[in-house]
N, C-alpha and C. Protein backbone atom coordinates (compact mmCIF):
# COMPACT_ATOMS: atom_id res chain seq x y z
N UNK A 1 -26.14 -6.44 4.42
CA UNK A 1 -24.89 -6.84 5.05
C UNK A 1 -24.23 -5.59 5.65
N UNK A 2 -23.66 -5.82 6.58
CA UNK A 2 -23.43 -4.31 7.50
C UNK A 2 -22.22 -4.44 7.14
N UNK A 3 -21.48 -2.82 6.83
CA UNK A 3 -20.71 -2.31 6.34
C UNK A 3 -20.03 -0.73 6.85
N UNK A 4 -18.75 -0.65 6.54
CA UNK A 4 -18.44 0.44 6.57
C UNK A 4 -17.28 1.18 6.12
N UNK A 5 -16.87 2.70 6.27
CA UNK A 5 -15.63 3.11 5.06
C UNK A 5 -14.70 3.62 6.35
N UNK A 6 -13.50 3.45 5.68
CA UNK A 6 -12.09 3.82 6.24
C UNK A 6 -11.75 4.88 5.28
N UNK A 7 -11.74 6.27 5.85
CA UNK A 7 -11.13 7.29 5.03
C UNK A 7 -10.37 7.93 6.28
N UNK A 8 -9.40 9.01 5.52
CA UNK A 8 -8.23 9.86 6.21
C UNK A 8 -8.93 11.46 5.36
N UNK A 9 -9.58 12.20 6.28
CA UNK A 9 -9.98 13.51 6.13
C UNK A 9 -9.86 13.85 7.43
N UNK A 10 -9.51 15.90 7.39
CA UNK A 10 -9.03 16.41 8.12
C UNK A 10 -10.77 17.37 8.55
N UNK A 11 -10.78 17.93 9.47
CA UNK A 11 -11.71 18.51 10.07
C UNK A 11 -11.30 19.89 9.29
N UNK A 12 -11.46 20.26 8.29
CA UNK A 12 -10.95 21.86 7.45
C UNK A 12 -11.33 22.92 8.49
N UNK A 13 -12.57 22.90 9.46
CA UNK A 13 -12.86 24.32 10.31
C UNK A 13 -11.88 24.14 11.67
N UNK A 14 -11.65 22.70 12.07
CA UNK A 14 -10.96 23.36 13.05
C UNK A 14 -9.45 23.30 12.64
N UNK A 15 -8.74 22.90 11.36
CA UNK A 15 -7.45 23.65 10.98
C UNK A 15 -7.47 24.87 10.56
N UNK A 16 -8.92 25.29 9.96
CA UNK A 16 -8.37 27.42 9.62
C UNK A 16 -8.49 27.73 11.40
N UNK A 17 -9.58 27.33 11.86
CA UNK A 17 -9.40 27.79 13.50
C UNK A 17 -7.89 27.72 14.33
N UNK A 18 -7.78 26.62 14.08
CA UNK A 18 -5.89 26.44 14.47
C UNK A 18 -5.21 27.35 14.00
N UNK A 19 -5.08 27.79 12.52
CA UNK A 19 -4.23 28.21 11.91
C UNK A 19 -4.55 29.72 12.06
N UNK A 20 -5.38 30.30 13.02
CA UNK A 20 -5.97 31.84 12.79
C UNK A 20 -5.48 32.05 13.98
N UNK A 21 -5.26 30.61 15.24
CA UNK A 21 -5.32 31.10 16.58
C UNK A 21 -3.23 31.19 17.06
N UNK A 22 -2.88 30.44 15.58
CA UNK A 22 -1.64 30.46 15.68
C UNK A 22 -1.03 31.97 15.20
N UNK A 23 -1.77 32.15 13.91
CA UNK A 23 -1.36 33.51 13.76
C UNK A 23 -1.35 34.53 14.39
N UNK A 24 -2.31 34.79 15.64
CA UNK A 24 -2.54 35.30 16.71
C UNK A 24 -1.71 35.55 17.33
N UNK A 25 -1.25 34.11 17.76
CA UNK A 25 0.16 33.76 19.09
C UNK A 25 1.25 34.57 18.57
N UNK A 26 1.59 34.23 17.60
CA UNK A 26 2.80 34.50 16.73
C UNK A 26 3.00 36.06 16.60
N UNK A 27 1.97 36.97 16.17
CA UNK A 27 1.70 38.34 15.76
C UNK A 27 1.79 39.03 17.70
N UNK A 28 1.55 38.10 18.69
CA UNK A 28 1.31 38.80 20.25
C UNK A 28 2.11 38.41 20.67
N UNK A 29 3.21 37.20 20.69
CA UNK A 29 4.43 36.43 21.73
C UNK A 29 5.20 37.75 21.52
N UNK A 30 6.17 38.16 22.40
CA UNK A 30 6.95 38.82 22.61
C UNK A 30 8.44 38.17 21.71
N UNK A 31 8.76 37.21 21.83
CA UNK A 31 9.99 36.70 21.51
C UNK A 31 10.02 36.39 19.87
N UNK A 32 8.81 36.49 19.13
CA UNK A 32 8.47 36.79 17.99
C UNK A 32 8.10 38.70 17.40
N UNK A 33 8.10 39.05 17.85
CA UNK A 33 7.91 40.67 17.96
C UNK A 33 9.03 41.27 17.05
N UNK A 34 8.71 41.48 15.88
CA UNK A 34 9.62 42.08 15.23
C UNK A 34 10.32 41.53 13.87
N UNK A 35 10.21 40.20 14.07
CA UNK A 35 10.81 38.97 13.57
C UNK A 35 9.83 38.80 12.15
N UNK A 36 9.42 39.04 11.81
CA UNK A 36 8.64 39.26 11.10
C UNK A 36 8.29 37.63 10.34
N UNK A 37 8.05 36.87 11.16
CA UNK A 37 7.41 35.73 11.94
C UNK A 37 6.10 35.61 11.17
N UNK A 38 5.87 34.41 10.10
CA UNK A 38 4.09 34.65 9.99
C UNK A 38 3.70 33.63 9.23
N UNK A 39 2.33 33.21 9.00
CA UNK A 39 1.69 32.06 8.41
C UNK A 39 0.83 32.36 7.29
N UNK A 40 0.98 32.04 6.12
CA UNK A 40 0.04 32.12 5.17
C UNK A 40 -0.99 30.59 4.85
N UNK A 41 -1.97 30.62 4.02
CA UNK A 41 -2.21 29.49 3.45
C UNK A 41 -2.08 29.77 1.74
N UNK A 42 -1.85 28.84 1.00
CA UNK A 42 -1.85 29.03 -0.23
C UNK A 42 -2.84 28.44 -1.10
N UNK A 43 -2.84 28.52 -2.29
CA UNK A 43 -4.23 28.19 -3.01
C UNK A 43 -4.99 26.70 -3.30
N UNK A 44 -3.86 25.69 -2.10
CA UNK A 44 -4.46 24.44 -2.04
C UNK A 44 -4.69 24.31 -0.93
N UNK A 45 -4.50 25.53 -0.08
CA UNK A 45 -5.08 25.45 1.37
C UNK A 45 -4.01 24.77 2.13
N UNK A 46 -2.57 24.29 1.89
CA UNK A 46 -1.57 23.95 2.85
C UNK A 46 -0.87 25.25 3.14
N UNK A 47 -0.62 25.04 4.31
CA UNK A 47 0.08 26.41 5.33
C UNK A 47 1.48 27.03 5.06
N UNK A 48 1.88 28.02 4.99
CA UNK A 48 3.26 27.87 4.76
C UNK A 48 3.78 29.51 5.00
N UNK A 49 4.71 28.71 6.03
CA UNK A 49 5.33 29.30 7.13
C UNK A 49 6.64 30.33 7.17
N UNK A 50 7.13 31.29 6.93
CA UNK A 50 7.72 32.18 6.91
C UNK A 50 8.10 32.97 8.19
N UNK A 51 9.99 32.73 8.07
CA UNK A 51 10.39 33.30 9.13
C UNK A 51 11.94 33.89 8.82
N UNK A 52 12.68 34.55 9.77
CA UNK A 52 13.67 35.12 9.59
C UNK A 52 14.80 34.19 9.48
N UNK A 53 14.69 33.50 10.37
CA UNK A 53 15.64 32.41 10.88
C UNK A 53 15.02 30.60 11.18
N UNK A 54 15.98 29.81 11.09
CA UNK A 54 15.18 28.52 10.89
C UNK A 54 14.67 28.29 12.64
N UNK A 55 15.42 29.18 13.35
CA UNK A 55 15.18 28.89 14.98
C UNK A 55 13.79 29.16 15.30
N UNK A 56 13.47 30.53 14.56
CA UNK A 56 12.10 31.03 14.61
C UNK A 56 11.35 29.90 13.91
N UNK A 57 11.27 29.59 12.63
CA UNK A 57 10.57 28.87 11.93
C UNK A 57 10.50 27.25 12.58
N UNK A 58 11.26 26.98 13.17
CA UNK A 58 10.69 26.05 14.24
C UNK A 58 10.09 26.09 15.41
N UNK A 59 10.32 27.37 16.14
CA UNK A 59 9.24 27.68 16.87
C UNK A 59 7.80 27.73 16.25
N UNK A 60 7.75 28.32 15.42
CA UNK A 60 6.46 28.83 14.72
C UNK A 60 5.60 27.72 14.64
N UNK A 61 6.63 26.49 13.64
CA UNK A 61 5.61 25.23 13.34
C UNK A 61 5.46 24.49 14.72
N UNK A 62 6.07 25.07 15.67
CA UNK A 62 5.65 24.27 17.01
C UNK A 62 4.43 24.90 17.85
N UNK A 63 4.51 26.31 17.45
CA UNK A 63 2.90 26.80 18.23
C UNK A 63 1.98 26.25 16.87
N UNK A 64 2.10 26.25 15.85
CA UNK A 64 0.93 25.53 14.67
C UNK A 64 0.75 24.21 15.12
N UNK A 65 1.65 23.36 15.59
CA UNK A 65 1.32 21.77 15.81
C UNK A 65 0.78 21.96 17.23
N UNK A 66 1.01 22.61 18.06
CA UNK A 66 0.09 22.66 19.52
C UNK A 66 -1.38 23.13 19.22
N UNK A 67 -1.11 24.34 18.53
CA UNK A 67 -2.71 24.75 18.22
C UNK A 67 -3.34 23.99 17.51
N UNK A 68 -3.18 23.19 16.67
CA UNK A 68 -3.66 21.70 16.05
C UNK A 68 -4.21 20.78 17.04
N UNK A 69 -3.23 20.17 17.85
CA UNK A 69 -3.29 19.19 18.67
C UNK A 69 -4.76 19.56 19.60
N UNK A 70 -4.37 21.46 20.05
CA UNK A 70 -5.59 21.70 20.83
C UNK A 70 -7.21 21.76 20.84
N UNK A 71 -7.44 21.44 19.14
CA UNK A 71 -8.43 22.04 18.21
C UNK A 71 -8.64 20.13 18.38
N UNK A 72 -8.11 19.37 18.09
CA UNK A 72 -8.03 18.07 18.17
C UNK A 72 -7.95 17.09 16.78
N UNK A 73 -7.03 18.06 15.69
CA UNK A 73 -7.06 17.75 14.60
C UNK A 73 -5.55 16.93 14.62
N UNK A 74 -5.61 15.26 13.98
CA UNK A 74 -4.53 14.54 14.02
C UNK A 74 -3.40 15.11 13.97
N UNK A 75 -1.82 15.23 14.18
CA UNK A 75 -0.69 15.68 13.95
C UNK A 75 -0.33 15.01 12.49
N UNK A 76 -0.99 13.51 12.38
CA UNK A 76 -0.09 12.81 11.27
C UNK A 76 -0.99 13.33 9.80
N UNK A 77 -2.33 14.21 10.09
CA UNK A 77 -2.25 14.82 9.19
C UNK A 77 -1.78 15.91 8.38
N UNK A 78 -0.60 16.34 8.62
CA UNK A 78 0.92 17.05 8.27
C UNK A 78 1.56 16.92 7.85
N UNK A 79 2.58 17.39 6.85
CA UNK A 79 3.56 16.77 6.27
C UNK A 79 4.39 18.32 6.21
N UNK A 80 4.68 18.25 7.03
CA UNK A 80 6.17 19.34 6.82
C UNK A 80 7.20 18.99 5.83
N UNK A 81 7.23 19.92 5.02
CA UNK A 81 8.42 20.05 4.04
C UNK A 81 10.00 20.34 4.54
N UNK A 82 10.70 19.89 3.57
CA UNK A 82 12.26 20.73 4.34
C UNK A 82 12.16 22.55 4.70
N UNK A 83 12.88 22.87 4.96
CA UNK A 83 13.00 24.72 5.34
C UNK A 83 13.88 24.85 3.96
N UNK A 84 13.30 26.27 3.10
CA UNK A 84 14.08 26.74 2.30
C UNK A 84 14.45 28.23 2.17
N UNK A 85 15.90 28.39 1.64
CA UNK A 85 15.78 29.67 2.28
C UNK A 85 15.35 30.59 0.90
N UNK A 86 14.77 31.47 1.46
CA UNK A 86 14.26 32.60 0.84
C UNK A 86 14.80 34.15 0.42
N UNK A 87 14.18 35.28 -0.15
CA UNK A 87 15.09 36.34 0.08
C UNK A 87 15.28 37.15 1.01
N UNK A 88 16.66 37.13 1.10
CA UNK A 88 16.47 38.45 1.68
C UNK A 88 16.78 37.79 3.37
N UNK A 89 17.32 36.86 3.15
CA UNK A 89 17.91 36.00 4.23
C UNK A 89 17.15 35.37 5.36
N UNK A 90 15.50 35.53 4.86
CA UNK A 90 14.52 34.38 5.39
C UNK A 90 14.42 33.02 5.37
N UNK A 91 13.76 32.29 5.25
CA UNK A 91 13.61 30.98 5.08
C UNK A 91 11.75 30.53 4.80
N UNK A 92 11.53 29.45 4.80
CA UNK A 92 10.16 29.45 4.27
C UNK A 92 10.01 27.58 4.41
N UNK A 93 8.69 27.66 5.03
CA UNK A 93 8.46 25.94 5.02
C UNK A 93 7.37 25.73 4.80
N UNK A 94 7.14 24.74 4.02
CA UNK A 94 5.68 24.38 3.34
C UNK A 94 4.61 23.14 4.38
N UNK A 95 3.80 23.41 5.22
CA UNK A 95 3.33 22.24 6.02
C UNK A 95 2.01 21.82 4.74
N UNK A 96 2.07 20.65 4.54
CA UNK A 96 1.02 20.06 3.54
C UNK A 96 0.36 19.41 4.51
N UNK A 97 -1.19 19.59 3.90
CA UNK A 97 -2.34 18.95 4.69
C UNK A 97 -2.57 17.85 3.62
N UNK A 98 -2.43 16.54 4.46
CA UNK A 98 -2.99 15.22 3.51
C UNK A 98 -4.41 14.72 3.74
N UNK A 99 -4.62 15.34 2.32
CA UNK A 99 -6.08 14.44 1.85
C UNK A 99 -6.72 13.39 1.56
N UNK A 100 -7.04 12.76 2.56
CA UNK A 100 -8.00 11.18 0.69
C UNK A 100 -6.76 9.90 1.50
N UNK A 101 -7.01 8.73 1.49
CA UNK A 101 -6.48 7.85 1.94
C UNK A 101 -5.41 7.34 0.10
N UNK A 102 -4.02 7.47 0.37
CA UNK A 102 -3.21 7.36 -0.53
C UNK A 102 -3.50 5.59 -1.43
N UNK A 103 -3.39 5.12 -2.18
CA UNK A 103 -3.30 3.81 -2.89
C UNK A 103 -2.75 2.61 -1.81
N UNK A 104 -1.65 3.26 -1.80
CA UNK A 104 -0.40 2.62 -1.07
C UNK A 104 -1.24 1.86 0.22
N UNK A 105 -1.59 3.12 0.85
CA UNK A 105 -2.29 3.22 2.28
C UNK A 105 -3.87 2.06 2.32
N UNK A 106 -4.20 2.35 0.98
CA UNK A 106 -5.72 1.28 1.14
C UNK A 106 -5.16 -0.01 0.88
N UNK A 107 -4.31 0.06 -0.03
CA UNK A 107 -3.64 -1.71 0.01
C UNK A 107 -3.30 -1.78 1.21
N UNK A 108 -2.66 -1.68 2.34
CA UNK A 108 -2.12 -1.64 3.02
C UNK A 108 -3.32 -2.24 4.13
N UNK A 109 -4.19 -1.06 4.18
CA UNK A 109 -5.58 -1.59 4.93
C UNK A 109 -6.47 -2.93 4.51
N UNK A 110 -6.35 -2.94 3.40
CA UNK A 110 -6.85 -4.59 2.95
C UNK A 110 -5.89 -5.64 3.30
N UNK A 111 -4.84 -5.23 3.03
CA UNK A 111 -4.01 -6.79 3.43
C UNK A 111 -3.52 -7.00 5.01
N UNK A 112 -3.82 -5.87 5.95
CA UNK A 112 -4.28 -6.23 6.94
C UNK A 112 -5.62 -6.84 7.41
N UNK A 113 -6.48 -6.54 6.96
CA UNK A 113 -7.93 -7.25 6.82
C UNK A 113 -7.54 -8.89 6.58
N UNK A 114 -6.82 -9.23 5.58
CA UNK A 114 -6.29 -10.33 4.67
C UNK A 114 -6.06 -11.12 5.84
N UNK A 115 -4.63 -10.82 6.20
CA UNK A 115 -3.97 -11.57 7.75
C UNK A 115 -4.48 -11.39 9.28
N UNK A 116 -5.90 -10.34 9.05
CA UNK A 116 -6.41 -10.81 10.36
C UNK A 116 -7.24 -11.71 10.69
N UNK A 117 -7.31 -12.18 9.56
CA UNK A 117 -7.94 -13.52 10.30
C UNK A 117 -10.04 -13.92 10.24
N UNK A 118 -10.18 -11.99 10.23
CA UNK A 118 -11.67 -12.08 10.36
C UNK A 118 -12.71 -12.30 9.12
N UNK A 119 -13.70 -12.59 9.22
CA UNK A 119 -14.87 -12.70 8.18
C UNK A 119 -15.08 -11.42 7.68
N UNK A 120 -14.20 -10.51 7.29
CA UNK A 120 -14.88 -9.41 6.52
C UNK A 120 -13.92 -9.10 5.15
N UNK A 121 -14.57 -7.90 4.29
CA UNK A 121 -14.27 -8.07 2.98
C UNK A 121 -14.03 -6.82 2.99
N UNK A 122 -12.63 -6.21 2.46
CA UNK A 122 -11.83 -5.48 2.31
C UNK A 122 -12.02 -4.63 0.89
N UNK A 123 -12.61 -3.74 0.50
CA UNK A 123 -12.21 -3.24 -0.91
C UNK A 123 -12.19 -1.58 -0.91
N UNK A 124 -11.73 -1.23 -2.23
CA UNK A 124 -11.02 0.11 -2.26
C UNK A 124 -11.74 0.37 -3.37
N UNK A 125 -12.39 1.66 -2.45
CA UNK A 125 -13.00 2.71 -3.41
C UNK A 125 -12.32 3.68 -3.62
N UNK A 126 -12.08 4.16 -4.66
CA UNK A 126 -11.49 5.56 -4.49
C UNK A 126 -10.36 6.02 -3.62
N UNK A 127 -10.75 6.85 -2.44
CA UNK A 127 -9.58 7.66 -1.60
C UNK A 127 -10.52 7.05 -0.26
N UNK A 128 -10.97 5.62 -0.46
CA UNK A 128 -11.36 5.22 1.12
C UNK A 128 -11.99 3.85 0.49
N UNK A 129 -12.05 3.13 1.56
CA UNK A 129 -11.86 1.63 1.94
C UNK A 129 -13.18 1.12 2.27
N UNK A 130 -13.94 0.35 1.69
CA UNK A 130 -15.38 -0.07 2.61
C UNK A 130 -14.82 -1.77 2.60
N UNK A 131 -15.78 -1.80 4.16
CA UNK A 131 -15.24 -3.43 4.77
C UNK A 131 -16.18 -3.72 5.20
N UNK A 132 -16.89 -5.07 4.89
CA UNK A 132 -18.14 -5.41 4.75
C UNK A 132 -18.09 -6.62 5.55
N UNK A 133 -19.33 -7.43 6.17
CA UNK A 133 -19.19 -8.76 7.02
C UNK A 133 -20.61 -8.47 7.36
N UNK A 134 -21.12 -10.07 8.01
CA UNK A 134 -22.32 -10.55 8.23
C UNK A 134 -22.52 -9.93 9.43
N UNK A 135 -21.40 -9.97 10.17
CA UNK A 135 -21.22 -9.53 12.20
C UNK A 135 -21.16 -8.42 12.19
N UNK A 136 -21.84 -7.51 13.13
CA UNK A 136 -21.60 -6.31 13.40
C UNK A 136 -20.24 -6.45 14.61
N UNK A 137 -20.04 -7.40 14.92
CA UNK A 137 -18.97 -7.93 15.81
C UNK A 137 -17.71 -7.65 15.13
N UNK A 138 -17.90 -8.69 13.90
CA UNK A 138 -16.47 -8.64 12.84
C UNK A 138 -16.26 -7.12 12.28
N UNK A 139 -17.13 -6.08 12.58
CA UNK A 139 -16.80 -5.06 12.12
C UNK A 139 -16.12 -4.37 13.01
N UNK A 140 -16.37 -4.88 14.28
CA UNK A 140 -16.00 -3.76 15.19
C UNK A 140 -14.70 -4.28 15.57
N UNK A 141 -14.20 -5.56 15.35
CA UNK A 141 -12.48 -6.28 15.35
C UNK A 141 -12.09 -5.58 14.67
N UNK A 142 -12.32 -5.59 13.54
CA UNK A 142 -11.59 -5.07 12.57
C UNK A 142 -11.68 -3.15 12.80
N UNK A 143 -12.55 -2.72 13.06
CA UNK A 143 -12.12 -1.29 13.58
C UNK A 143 -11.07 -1.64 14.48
N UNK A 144 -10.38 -2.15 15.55
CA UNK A 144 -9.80 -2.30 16.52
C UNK A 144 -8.44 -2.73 15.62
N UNK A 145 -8.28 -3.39 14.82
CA UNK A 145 -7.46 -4.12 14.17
C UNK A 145 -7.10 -2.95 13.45
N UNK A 146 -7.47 -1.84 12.70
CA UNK A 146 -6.94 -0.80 12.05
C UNK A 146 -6.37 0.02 13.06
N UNK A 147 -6.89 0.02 13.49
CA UNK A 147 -6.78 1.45 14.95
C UNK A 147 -5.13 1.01 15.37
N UNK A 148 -5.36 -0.33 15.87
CA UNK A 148 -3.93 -0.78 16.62
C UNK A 148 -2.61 -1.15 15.68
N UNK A 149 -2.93 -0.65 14.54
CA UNK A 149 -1.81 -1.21 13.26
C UNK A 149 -1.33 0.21 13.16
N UNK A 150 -1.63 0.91 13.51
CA UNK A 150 -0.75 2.14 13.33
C UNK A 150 -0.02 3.02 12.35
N UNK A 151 -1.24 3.24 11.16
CA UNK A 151 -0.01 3.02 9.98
C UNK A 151 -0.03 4.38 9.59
N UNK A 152 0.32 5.83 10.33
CA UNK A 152 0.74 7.10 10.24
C UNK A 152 -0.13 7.93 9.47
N UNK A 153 -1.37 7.47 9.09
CA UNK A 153 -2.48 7.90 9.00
C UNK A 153 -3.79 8.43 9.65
N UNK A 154 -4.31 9.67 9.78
CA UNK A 154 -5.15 9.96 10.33
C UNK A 154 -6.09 8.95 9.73
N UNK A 155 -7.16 8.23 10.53
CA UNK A 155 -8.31 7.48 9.97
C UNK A 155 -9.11 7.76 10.28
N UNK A 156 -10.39 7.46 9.80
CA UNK A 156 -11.73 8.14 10.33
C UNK A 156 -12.67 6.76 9.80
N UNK A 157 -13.57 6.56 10.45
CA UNK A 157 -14.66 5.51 10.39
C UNK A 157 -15.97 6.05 10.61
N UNK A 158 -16.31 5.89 8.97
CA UNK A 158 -18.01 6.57 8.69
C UNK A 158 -18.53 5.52 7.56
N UNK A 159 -20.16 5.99 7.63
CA UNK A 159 -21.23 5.26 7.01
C UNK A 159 -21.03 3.86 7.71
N UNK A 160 -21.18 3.87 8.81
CA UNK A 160 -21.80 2.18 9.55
C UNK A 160 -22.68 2.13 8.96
N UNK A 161 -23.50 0.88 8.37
CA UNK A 161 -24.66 0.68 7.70
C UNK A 161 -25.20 -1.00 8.37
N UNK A 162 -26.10 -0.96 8.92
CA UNK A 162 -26.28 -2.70 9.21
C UNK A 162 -27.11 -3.32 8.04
């Protein structure tokens, strides 16, 4: 029976690539020069952003979300934290990279399955979703049917199996 999984994973090489080409920008822009302006990652691998001022620190996460966008890694896989301030009259913002399709999020994907109407079968594995049907047709609605529901999740569609 042909089948397949709904997960939310991030491309990890082209976010350190993003995140190396931002540090770049940031360390060479002129209007950052001095500002002592800069990006770390920390030991779960989310980014976090350090700046003098919150004006800067929104610039900053705005060359990180372009250099993202350019690399072609989702935006909604992000979760910017509030700005906090730090010592010494900096500030500091935590951007979290979301992993693994949340609980919430796979119910969410089944009971759209539920009300669309189609011949396929919805279940939750883990941190991703396999949806199963006789049609390679009904699989491919239902890709279309996730896609167009919009639900602030990066998604990704792997292991087609007929």
């Amino acid at each position: 029976m042909p089948s397949f999984d709904v997960v939310s994973e991030l491309n990890m090489m082209e976010v350190e690539n993003a995140f190396n080409q931002a540090r770049k920008e940031l360390a060479q822009r002129f209007d950052f020069k001095g500002t002592q302006t800069d990006l770390e990652r920390d030991k779960d691998l989310n980014i976090l952003l350090k700046a003098n001022s919150e004006g800067r620190a929104e610039a900053a996460l705005g060359v990180l979300m372009e250099k993202l966008a350019k690399r072609g890694v989702p935006l909604e896989g992000l979760d910017p934290q509030k700005l906090e301030p730090a010592s010494g009259g900096h500030v500091r913002q935590l951007v979290k990279l979301r992993k693994g399709l949340k609980q919430e999020d796979a119910k969410k994907i089944v009971a759209l399955m539920k009300e669309s109407g189609l011949k396929v079968q919805a279940a939750i594995q883990g941190e991703a979703v396999r949806i199963t049907g006789k049609k390679k047709d009904d699989l491919q609605a239902a890709i279309q049917a996730i896609r167009s529901a919009s639900l602030g999740v990066p998604l990704q569609f792997q292991n087609f199996r007929e």
